[in-house]
N, C-alpha and C. Protein backbone atom coordinates (compact mmCIF):
# COMPACT_ATOMS: atom_id res chain seq x y z
N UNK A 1 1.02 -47.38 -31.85
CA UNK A 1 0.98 -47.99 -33.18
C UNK A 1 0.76 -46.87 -34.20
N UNK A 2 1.64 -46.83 -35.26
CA UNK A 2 1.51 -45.60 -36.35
C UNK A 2 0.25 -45.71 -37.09
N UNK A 3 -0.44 -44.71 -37.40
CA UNK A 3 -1.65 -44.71 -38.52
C UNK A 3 -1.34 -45.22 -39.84
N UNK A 4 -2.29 -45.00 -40.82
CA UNK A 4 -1.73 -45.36 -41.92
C UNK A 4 -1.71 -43.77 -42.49
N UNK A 5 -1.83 -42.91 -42.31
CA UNK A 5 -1.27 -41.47 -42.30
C UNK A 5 0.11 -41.43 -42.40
N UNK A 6 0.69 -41.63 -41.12
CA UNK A 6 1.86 -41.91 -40.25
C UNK A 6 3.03 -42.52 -41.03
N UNK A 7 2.47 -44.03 -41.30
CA UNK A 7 3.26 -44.78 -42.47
C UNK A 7 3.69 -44.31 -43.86
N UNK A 8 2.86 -43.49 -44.15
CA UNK A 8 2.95 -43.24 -45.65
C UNK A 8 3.70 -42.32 -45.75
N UNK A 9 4.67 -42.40 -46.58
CA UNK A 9 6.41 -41.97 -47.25
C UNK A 9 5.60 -40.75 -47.75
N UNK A 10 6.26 -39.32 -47.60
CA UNK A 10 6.14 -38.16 -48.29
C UNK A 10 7.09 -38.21 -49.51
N UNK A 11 6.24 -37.71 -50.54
CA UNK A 11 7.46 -37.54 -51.72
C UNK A 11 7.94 -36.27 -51.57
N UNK A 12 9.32 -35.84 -52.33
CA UNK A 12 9.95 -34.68 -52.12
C UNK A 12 8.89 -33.85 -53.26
N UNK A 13 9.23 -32.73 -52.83
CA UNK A 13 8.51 -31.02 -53.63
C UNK A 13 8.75 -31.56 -54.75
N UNK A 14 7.68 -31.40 -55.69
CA UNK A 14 8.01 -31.74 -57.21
C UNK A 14 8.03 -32.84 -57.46
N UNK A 15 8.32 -33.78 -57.20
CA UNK A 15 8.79 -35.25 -57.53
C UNK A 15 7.51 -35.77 -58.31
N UNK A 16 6.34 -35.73 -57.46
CA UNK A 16 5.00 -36.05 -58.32
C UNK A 16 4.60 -34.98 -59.89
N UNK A 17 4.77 -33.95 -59.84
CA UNK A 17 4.71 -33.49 -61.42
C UNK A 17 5.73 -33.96 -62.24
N UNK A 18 6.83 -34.01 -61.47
CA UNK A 18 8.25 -35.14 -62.89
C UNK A 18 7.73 -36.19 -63.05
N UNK A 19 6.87 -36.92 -62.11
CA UNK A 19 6.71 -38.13 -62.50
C UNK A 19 5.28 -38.26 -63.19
N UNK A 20 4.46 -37.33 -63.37
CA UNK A 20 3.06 -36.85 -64.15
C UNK A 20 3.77 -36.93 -65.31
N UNK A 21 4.83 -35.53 -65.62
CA UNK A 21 5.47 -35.72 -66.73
C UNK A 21 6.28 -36.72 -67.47
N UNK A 22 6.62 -37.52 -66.79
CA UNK A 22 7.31 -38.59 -67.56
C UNK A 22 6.03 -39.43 -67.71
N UNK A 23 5.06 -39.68 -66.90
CA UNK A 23 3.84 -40.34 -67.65
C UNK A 23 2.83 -40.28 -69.32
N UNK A 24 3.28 -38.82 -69.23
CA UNK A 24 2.60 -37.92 -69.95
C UNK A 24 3.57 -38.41 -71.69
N UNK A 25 4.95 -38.28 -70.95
CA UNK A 25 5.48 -38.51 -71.96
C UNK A 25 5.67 -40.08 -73.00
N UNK A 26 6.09 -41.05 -71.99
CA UNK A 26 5.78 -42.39 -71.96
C UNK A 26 4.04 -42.37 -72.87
N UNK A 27 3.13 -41.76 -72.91
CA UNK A 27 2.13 -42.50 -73.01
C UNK A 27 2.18 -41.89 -74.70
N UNK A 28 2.96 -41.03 -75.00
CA UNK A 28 2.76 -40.15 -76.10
C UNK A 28 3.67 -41.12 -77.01
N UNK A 29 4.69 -41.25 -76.31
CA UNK A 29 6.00 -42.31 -76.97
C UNK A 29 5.09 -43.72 -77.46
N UNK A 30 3.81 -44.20 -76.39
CA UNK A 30 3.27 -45.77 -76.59
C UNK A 30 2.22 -45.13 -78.08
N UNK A 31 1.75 -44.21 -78.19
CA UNK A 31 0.65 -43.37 -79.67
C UNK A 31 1.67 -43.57 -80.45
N UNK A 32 3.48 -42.76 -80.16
CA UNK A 32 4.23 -43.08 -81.43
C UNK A 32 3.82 -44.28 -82.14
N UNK A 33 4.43 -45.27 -81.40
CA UNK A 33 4.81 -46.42 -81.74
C UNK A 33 3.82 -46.77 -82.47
N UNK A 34 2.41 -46.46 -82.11
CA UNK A 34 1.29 -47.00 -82.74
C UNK A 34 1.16 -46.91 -84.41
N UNK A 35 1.36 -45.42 -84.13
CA UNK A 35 1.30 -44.66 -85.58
C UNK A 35 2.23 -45.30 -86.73
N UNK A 36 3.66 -45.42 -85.68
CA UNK A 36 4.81 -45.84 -86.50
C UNK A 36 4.67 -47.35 -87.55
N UNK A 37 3.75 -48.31 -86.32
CA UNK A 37 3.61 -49.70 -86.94
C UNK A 37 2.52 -49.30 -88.46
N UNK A 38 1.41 -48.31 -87.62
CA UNK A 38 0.38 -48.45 -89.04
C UNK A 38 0.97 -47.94 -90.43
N UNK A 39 2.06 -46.79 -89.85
CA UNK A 39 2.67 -46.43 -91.31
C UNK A 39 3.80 -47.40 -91.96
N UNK A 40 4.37 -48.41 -91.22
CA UNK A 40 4.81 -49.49 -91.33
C UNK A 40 3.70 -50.53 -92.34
N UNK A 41 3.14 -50.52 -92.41
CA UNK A 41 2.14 -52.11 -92.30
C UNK A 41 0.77 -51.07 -93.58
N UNK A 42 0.79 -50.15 -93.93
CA UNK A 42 -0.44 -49.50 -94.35
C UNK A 42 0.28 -47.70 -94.84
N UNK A 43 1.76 -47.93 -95.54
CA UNK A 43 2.06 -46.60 -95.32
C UNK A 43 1.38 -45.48 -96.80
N UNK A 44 0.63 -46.49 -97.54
CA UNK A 44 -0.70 -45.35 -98.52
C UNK A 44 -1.72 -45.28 -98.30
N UNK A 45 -2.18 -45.43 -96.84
CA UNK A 45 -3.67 -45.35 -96.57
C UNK A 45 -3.59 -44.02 -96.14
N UNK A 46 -4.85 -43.32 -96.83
CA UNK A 46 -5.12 -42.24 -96.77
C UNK A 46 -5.61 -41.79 -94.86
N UNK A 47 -5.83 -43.15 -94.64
CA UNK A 47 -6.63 -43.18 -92.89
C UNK A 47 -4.89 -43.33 -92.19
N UNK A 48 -4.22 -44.31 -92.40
CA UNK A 48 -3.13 -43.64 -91.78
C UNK A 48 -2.18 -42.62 -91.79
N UNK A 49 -2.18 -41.75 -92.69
CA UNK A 49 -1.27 -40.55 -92.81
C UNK A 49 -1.98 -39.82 -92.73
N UNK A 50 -3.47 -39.98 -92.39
CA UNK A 50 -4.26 -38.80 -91.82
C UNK A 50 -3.78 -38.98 -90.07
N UNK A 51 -4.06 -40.06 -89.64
CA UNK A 51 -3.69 -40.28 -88.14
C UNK A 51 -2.18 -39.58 -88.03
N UNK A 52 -1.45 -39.92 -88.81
CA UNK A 52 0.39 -39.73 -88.43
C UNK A 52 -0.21 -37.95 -88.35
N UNK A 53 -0.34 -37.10 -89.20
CA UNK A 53 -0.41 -36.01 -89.47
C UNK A 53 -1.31 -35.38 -87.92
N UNK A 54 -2.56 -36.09 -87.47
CA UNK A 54 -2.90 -35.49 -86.35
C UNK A 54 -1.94 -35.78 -85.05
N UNK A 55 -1.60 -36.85 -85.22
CA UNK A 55 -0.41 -37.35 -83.77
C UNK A 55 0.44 -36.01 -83.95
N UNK A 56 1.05 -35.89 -84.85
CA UNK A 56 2.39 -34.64 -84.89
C UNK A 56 1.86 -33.77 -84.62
N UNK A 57 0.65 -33.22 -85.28
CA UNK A 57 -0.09 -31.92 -84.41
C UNK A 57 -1.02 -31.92 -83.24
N UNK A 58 -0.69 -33.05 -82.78
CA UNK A 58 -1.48 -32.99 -81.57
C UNK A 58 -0.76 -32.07 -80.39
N UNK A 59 -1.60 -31.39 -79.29
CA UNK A 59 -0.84 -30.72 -78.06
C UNK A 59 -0.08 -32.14 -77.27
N UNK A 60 -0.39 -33.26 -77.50
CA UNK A 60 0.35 -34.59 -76.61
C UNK A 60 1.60 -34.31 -77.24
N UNK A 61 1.60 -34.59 -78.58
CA UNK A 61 2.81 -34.97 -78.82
C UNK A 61 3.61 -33.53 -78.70
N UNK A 62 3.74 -32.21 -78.98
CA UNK A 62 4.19 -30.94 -78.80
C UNK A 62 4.93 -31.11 -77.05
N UNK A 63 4.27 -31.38 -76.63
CA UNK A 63 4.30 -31.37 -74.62
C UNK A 63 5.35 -32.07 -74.75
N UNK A 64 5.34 -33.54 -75.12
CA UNK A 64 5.96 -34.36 -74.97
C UNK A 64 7.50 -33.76 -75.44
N UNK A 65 7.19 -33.64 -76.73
CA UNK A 65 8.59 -33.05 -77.28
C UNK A 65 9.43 -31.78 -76.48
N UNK A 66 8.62 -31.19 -75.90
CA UNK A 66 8.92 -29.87 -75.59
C UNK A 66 10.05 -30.37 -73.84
N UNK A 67 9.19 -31.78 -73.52
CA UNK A 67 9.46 -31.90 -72.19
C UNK A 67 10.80 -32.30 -72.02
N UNK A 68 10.83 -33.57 -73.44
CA UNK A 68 12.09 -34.05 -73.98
C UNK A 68 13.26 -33.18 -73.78
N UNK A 69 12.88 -32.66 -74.60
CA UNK A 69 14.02 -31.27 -75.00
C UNK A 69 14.73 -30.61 -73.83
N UNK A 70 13.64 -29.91 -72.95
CA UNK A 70 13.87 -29.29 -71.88
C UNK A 70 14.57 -30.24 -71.09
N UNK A 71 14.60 -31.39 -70.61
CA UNK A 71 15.11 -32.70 -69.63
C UNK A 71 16.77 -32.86 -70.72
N UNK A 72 16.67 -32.91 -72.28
CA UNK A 72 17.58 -32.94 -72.67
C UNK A 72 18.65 -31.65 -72.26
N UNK A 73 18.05 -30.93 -72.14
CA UNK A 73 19.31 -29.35 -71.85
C UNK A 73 19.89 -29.12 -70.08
N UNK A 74 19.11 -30.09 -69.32
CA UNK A 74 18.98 -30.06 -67.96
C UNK A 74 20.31 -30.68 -67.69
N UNK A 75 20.29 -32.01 -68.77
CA UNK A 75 21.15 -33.04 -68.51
C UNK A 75 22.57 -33.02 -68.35
């Protein structure tokens, strides 16, 4: 009878950091959206275009973009 060691599917080399990274990215894309509605719904509040302004300089969103990009030139 196989272990549960045994059973369990190996992922290929890499496969788990592409898929870190597309997490990474996905979660940066779900902050867009956030930002996008408040500047939607509140776009002269001094509290939301302070938020929009840290999202864009955040290292999330930079990564994200950077990862984009790079997956875009792969393609």
């Amino acid at each position: 009878m196989p272990t549960h060691d045994d059973a369990a599917p190996q992922l290929p080399d890499g496969l788990l950091d592409e898929l870190n990274e597309h997490a990474r990215v996905l979660s940066a894309y779900d902050q867009a959206q956030d930002v996008a509605l408040d500047l939607h719904e509140k776009p002269f509040s001094p509290e939301t275009q302070a938020r929009a302004l840290r999202y864009l300089q955040s290292q999330e969103y930079q990564r994200a973009v950077e990862s984009v990009r790079s997956h875009g030139r792969s393609a």
